[in-house]
Protein backbone atom coordinates (compact mmCIF):
# COMPACT_ATOMS: atom_id res chain seq x y z
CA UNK A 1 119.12 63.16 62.80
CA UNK A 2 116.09 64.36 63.74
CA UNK A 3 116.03 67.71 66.54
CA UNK A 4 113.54 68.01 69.20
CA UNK A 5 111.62 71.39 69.62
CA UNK A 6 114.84 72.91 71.70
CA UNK A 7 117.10 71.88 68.95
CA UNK A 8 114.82 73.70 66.56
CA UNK A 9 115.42 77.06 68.18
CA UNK A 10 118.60 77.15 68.85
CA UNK A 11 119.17 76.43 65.07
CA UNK A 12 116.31 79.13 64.30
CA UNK A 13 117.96 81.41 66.48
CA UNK A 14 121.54 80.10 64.61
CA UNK A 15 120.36 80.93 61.40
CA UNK A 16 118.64 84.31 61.81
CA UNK A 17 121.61 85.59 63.42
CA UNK A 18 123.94 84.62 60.82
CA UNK A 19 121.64 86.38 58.23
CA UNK A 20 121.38 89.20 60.15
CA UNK A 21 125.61 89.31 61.28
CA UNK A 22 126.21 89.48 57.24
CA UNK A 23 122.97 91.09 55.47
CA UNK A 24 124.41 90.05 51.91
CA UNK A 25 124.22 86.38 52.69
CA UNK A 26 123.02 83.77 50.21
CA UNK A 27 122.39 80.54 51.03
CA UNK A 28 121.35 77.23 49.21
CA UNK A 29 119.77 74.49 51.15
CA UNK A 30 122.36 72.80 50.89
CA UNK A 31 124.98 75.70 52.32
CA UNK A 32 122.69 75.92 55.36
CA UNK A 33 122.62 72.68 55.97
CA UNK A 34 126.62 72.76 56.02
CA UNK A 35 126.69 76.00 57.94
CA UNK A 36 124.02 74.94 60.60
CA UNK A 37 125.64 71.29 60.97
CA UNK A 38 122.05 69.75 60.71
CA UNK A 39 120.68 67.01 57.97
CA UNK A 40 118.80 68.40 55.20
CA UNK A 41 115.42 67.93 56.22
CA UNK A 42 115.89 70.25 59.14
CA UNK A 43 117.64 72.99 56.89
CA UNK A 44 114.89 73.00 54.53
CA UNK A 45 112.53 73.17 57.51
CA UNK A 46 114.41 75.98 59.30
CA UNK A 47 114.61 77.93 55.77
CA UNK A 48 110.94 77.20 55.24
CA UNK A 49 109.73 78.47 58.98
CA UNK A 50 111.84 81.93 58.00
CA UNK A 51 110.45 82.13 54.57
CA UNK A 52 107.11 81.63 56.06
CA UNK A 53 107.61 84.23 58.91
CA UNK A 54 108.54 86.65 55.90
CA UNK A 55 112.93 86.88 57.40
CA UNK A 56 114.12 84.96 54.59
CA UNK A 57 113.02 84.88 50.60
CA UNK A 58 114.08 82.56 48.01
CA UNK A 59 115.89 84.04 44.63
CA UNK A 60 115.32 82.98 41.13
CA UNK A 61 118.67 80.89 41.30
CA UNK A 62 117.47 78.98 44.56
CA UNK A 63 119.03 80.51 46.86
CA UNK A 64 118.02 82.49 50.39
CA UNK A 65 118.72 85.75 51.24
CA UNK A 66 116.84 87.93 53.85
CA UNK A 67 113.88 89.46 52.50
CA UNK A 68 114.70 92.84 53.01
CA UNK A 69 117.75 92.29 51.01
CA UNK A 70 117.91 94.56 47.94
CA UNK A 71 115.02 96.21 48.37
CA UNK A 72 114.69 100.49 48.98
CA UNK A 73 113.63 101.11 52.49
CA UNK A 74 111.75 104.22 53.17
């Protein structure tokens, strides 16, 4: 299914709140694409669009955590 622009941020909006209403979370595509309810193209698209806007950061394992996560803050 593919989402028009609207679609796209609410689902933005969706995901960054979920990351930021539990700061531990780890997703895999694939979990996002579960928890989001979209098809996996968008859920790679919406991870990719918070990776790029520095939110989000991909582990070693493949999985997405924010990008703040684990990290000493001064």
């Amino acid at each position: 299914m593919a989402l028009n622009w609207s679609e796209v941020d609410d689902v933005l909006l969706r995901a960054r709140g979920e990351y930021l209403e539990m700061p531990g979370l780890r997703l895999t595509p694939a979990q996002a694409q579960r928890l989001l309810g979209v098809d996996a193209l968008a859920a790679r698209s919406v991870i990719q669009t918070l990776v790029d806007a520095k939110f989000l950061r991909e582990t070693p394992d493949g999985a997405f955590v924010r990008a703040d996560s684990g990290r000493a803050r001064y």
